[in-house]
N, C-alpha and C. Protein backbone atom coordinates (compact mmCIF):
# COMPACT_ATOMS: atom_id res chain seq x y z
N UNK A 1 19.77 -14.28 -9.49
CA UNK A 1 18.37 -14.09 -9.23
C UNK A 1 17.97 -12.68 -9.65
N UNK A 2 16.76 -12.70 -9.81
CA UNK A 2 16.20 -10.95 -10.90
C UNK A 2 15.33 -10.35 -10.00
N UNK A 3 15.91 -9.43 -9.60
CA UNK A 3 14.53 -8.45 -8.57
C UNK A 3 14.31 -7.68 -9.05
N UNK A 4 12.85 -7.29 -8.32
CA UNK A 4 12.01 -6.24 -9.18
C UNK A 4 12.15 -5.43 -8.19
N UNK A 5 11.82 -3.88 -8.61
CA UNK A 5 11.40 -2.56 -8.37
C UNK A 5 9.83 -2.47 -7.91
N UNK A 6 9.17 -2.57 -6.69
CA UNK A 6 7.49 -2.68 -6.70
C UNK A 6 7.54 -1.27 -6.31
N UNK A 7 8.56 -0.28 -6.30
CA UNK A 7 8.54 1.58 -6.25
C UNK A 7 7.49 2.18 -7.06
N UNK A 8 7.45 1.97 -8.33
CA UNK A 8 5.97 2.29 -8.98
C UNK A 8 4.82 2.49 -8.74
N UNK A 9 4.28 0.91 -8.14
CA UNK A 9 2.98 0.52 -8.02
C UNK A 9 2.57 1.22 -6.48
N UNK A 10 3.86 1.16 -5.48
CA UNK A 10 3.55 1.75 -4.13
C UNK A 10 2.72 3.27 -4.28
N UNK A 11 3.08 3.91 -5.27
CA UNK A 11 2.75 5.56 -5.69
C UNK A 11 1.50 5.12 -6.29
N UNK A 12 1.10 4.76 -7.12
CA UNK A 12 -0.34 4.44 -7.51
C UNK A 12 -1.32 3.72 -6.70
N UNK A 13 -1.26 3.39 -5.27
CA UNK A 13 -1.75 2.22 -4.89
C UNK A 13 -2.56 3.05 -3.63
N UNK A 14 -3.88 2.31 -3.26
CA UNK A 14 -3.87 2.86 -1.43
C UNK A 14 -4.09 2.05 -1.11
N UNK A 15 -4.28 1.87 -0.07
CA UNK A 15 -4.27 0.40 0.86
C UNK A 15 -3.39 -1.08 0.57
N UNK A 16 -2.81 -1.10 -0.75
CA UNK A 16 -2.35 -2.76 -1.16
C UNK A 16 -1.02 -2.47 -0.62
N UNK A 17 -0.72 -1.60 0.99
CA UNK A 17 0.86 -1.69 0.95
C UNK A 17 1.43 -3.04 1.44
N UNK A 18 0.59 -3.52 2.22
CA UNK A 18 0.86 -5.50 2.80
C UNK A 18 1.29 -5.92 1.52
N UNK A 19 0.52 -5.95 0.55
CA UNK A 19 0.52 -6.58 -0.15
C UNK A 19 1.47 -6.57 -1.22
N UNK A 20 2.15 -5.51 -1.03
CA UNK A 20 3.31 -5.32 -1.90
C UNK A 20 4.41 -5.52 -1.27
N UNK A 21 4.34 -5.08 0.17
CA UNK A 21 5.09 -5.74 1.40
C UNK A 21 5.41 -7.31 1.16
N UNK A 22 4.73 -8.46 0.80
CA UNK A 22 4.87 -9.60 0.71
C UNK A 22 5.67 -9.94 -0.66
N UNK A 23 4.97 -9.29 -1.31
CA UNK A 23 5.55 -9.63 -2.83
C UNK A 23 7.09 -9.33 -2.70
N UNK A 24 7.76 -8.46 -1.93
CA UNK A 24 8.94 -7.75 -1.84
C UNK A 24 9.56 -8.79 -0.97
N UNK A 25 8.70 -9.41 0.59
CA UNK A 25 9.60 -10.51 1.15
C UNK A 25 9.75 -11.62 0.46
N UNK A 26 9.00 -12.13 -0.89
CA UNK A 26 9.40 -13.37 -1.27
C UNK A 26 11.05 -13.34 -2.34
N UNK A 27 11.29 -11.91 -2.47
CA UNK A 27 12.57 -12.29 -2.94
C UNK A 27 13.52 -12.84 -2.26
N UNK A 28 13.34 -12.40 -0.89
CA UNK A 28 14.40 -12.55 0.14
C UNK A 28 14.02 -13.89 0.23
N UNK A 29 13.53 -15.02 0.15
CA UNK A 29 13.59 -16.27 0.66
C UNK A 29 14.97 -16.98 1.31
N UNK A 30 13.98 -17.14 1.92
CA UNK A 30 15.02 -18.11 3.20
C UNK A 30 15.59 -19.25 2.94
N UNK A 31 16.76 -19.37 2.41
CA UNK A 31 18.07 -20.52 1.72
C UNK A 31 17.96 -21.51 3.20
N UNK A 32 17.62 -21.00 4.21
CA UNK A 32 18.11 -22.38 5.43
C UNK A 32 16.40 -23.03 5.25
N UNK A 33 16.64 -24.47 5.74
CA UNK A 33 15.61 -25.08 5.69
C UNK A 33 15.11 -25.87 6.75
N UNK A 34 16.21 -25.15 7.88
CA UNK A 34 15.59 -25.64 9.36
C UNK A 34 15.24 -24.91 10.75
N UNK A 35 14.26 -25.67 11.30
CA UNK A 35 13.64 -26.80 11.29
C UNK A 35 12.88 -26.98 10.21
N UNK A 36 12.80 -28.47 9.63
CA UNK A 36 11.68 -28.97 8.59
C UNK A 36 10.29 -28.80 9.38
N UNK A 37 9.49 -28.30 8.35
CA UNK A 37 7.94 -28.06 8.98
C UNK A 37 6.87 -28.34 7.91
N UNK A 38 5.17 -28.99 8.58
CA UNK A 38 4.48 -28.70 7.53
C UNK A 38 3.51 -27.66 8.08
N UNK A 39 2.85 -27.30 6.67
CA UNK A 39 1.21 -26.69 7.00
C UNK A 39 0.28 -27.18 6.81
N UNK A 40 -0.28 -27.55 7.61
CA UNK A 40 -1.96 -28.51 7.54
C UNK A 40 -3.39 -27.87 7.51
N UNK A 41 -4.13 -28.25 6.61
CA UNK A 41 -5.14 -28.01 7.02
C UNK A 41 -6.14 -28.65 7.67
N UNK A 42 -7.04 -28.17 8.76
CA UNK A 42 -7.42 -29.54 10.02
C UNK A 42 -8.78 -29.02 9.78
N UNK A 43 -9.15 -27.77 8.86
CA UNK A 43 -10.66 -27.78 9.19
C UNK A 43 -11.04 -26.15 8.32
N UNK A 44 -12.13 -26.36 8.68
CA UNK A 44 -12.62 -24.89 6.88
C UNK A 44 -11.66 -23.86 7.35
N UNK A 45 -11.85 -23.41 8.73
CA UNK A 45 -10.94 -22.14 9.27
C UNK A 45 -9.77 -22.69 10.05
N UNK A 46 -9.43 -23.83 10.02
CA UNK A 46 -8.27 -24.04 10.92
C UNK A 46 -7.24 -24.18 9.92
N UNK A 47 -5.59 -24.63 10.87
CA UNK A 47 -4.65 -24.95 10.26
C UNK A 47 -3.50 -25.27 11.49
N UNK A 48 -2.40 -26.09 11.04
CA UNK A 48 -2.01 -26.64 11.87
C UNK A 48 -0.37 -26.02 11.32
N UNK A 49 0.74 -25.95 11.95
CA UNK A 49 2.24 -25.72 11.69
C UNK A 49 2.70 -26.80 12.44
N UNK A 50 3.46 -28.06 11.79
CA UNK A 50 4.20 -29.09 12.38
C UNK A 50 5.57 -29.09 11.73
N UNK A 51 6.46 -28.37 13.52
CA UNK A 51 7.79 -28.28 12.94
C UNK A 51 8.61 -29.42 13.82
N UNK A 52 9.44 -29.97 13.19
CA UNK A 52 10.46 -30.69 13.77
C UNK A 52 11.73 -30.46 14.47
N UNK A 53 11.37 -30.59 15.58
CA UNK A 53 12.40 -30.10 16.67
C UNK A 53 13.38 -30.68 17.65
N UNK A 54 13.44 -31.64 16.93
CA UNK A 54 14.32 -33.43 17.89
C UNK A 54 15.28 -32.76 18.63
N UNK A 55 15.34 -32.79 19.55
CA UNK A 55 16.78 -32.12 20.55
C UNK A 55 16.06 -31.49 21.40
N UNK A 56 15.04 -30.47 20.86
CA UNK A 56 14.67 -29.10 21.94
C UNK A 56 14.01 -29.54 23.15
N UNK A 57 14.05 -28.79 23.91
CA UNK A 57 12.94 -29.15 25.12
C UNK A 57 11.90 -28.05 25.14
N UNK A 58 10.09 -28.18 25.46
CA UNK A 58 9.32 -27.09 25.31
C UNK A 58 10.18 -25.99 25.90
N UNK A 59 10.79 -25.75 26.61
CA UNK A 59 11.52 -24.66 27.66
C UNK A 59 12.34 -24.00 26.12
N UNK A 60 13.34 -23.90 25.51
CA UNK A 60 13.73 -23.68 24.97
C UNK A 60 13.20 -23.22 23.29
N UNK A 61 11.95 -23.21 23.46
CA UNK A 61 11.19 -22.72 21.97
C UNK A 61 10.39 -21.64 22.75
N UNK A 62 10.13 -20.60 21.72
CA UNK A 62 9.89 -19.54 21.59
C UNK A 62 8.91 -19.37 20.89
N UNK A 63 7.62 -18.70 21.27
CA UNK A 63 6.61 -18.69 20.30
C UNK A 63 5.77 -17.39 19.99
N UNK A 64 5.67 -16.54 19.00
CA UNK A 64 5.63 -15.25 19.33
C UNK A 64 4.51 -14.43 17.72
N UNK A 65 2.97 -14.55 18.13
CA UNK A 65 2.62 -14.33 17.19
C UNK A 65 2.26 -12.06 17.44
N UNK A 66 2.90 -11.49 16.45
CA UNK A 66 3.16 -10.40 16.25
C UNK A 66 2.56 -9.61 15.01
N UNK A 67 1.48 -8.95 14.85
CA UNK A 67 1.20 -8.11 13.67
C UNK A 67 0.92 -8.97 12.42
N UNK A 68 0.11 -9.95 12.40
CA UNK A 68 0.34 -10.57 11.40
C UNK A 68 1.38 -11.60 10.73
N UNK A 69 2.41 -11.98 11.39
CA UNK A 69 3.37 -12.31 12.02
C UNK A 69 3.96 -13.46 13.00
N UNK A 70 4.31 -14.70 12.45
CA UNK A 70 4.13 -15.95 13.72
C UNK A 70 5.70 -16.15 13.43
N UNK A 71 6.20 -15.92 14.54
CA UNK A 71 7.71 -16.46 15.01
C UNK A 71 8.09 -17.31 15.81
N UNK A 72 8.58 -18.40 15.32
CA UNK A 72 8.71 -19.60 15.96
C UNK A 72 10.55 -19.79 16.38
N UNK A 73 11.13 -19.57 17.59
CA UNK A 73 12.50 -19.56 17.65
C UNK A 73 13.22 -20.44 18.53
N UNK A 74 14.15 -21.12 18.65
CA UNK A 74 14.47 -22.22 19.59
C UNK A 74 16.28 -21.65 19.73
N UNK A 75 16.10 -22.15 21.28
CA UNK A 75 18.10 -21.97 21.07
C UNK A 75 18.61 -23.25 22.20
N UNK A 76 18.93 -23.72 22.21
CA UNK A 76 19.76 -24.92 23.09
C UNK A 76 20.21 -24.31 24.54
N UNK A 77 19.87 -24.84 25.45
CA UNK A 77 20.40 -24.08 26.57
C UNK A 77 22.11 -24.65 27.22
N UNK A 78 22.91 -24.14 27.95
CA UNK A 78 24.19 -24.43 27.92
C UNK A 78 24.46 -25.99 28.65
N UNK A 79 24.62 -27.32 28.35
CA UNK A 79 24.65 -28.08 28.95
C UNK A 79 25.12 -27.72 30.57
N UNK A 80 25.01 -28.56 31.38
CA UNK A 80 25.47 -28.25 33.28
C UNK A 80 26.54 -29.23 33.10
N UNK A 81 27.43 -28.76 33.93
CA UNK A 81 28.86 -29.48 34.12
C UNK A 81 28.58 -31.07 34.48
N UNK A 82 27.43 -31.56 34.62
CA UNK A 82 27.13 -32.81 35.23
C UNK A 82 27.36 -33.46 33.38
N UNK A 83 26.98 -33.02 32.75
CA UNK A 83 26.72 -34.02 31.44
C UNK A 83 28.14 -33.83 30.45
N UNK A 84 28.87 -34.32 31.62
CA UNK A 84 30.28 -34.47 30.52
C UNK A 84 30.77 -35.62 29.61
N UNK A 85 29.52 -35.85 29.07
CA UNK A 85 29.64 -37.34 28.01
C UNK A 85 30.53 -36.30 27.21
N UNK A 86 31.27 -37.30 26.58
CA UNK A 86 31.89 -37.25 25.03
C UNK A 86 31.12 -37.54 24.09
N UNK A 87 31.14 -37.01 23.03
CA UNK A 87 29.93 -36.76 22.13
C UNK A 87 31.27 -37.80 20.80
N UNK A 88 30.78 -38.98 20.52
CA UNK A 88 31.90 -39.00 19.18
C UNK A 88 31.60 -38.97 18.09
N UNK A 89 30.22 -38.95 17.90
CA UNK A 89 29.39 -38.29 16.40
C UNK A 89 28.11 -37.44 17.10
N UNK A 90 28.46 -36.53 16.15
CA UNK A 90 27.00 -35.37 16.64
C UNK A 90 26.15 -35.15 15.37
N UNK A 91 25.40 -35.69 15.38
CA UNK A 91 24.75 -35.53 14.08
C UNK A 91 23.01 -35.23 14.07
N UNK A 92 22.74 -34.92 15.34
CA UNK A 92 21.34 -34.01 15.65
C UNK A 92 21.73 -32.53 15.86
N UNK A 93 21.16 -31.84 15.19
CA UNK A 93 21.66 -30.25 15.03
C UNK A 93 20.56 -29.65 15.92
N UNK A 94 21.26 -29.18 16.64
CA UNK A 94 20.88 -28.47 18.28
C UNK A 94 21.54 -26.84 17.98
N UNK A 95 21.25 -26.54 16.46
CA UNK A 95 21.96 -25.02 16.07
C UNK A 95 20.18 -24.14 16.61
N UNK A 96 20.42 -22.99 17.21
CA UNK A 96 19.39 -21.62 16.97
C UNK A 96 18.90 -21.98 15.78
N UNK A 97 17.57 -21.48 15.57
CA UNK A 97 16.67 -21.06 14.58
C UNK A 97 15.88 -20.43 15.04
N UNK A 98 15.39 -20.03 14.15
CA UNK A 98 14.26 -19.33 13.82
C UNK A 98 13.27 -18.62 12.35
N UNK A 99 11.89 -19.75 12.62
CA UNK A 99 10.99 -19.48 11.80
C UNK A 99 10.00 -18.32 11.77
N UNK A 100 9.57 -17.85 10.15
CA UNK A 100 8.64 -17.07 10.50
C UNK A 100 8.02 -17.27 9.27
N UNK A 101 6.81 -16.78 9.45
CA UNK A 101 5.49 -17.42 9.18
C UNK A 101 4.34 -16.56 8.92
N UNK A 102 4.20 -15.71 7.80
CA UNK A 102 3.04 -14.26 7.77
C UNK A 102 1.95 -15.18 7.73
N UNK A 103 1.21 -14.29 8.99
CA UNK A 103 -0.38 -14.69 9.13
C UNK A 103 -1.41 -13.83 8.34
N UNK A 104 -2.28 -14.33 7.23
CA UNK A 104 -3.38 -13.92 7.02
C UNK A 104 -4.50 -12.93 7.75
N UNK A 105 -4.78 -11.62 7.46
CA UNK A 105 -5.51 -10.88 8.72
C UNK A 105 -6.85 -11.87 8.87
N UNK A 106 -6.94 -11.58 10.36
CA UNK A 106 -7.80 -12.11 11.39
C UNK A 106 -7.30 -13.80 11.40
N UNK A 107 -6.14 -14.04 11.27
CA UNK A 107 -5.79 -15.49 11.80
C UNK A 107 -5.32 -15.48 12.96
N UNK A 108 -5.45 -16.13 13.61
CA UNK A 108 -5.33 -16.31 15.44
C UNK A 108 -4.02 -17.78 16.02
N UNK A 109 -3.34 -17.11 16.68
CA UNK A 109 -2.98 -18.63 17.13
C UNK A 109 -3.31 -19.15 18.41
N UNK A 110 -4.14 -20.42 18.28
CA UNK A 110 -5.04 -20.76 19.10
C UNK A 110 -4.22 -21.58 20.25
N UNK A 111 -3.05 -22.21 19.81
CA UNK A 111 -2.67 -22.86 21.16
C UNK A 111 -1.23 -23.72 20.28
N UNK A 112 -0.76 -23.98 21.34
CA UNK A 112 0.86 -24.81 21.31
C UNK A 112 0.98 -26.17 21.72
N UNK A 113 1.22 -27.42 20.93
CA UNK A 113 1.86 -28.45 22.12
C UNK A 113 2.98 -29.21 21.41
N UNK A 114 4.10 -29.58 22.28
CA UNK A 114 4.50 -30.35 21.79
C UNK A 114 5.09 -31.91 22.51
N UNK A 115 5.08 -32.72 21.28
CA UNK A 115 4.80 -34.30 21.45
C UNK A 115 6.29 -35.37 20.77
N UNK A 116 6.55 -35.90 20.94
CA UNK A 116 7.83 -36.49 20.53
C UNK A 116 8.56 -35.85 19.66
N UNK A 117 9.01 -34.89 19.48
CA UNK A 117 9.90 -33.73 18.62
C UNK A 117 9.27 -33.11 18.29
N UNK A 118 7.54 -33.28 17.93
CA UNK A 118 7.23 -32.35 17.27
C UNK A 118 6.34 -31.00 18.04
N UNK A 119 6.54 -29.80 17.38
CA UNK A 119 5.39 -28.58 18.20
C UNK A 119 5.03 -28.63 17.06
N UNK A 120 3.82 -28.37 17.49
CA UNK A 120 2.28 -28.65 16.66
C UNK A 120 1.84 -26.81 17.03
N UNK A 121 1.20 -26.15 15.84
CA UNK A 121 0.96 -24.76 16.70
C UNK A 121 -0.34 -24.75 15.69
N UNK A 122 -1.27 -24.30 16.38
CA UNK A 122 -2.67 -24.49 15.98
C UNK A 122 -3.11 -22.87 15.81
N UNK A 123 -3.85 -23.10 14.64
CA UNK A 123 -4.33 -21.29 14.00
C UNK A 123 -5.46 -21.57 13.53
N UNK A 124 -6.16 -20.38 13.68
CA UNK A 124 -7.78 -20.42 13.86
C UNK A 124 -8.06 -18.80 13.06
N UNK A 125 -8.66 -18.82 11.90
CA UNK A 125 -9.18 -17.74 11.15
C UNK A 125 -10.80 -17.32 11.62
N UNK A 126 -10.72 -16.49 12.57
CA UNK A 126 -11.95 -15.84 13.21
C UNK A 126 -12.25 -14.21 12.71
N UNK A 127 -13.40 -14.29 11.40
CA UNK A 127 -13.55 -13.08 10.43
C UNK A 127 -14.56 -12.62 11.58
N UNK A 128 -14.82 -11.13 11.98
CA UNK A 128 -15.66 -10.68 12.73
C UNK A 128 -16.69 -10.49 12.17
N UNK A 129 -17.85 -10.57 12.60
CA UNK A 129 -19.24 -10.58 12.32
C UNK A 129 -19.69 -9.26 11.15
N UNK A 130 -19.01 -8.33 11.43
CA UNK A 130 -18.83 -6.94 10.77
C UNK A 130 -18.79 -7.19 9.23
N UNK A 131 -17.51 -8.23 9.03
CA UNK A 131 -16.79 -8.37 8.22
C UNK A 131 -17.08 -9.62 7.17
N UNK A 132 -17.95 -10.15 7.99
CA UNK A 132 -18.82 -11.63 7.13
C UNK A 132 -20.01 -11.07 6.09
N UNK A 133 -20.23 -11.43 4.82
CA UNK A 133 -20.88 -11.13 4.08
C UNK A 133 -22.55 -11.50 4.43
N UNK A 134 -23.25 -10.83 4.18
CA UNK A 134 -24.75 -10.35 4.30
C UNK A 134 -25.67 -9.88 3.48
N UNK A 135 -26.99 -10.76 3.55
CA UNK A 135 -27.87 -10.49 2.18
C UNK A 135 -28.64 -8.97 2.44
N UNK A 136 -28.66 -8.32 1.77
CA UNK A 136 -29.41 -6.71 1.50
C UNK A 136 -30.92 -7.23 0.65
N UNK A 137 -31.79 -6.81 1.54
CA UNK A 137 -33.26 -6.91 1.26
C UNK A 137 -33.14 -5.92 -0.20
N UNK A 138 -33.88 -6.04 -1.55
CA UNK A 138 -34.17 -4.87 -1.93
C UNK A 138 -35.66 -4.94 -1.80
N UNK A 139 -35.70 -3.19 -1.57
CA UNK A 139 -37.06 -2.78 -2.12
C UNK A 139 -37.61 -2.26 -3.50
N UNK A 140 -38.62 -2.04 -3.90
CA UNK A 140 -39.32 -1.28 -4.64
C UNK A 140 -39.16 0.44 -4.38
N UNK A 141 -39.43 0.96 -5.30
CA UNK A 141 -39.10 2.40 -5.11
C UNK A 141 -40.59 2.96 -4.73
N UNK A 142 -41.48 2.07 -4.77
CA UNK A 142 -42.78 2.70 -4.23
C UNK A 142 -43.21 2.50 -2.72
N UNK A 143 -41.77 2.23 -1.95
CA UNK A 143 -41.25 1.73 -0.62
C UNK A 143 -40.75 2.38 0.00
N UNK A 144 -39.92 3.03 -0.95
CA UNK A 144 -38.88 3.72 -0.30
C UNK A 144 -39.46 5.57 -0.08
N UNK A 145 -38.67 5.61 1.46
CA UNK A 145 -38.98 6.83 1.93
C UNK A 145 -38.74 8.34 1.16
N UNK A 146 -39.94 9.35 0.84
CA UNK A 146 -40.00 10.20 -0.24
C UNK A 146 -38.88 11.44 0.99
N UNK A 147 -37.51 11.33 0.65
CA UNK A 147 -36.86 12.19 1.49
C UNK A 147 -37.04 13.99 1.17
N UNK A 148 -37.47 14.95 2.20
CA UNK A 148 -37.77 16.14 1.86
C UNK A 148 -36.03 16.63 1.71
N UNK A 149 -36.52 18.39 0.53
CA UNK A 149 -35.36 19.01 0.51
C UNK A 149 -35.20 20.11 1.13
N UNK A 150 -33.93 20.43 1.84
CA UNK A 150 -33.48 21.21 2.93
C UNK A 150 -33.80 22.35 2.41
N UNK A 151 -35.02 23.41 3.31
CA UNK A 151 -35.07 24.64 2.95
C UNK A 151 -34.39 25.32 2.99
């Protein structure tokens, strides 16, 4: 695999450091591929994360949205001496994970549930009023205020 150097562009740049930040985590991609998950979209600003979690119990997932940042982590808790079945094929993987998931600024995570294996984690893009685009009246210059100069 061929990695790049983004050392350059960091010195010429102001503000795009996220953004070079990302470009730099996609080399590292993540070779494991579990839990299987999708991303949905449910609506203009919404979105949905449906990961598959057959084994877990809600108690045992972890949900942790951080800086832009959604971490999703599960670990199996230690069976109790009562459940001494013999296991003679194990073939549901009850291994730790943990997902993560860069959030878009001002994406929100709005709420958690989960339903026959699956946690469903619901995200909501709420741009602040500040930050929403707005029409500018123009005037005429025979409008505009004749500003005096400072004696």
């Amino acid at each position: 695999m061929r990695t790049f150097d983004f050392a350059p562009l960091w010195r010429s740049t102001i503000g795009f450091d996220r953004f070079y930040d990302l470009l730099n985590e996609t080399q590292h991609l993540e070779v494991d591929n579990y839990p299987p998950y999708d991303v949905l979209r449910t609506g203009e600003d919404s979105y949905r994360i449906n990961l598959a979690v057959a084994g877990f119990s809600p108690d045992e997932i972890t949900i942790t949205a951080q800086q832009g940042k959604l971490t999703i982590s599960g670990r199996k808790m230690e069976p109790t001496p009562k459940d001494s079945l013999e296991v003679l094929y194990h073939g549901i993987s009850a291994r730790p994970f943990e997902r993560h998931f860069n959030l878009d600024d001002h994406v929100e995570v709005q709420g958690a549930s989960f339903a026959n294996g699956l946690l469903q984690v619901d995200l909501v893009r709420r741009i602040p009023e500040a930050m929403k685009p707005r029409k500018i009246a123009i005037t005429s210059s025979s409008e505009q205020p004749k500003l005096k100069a400072a004696a």
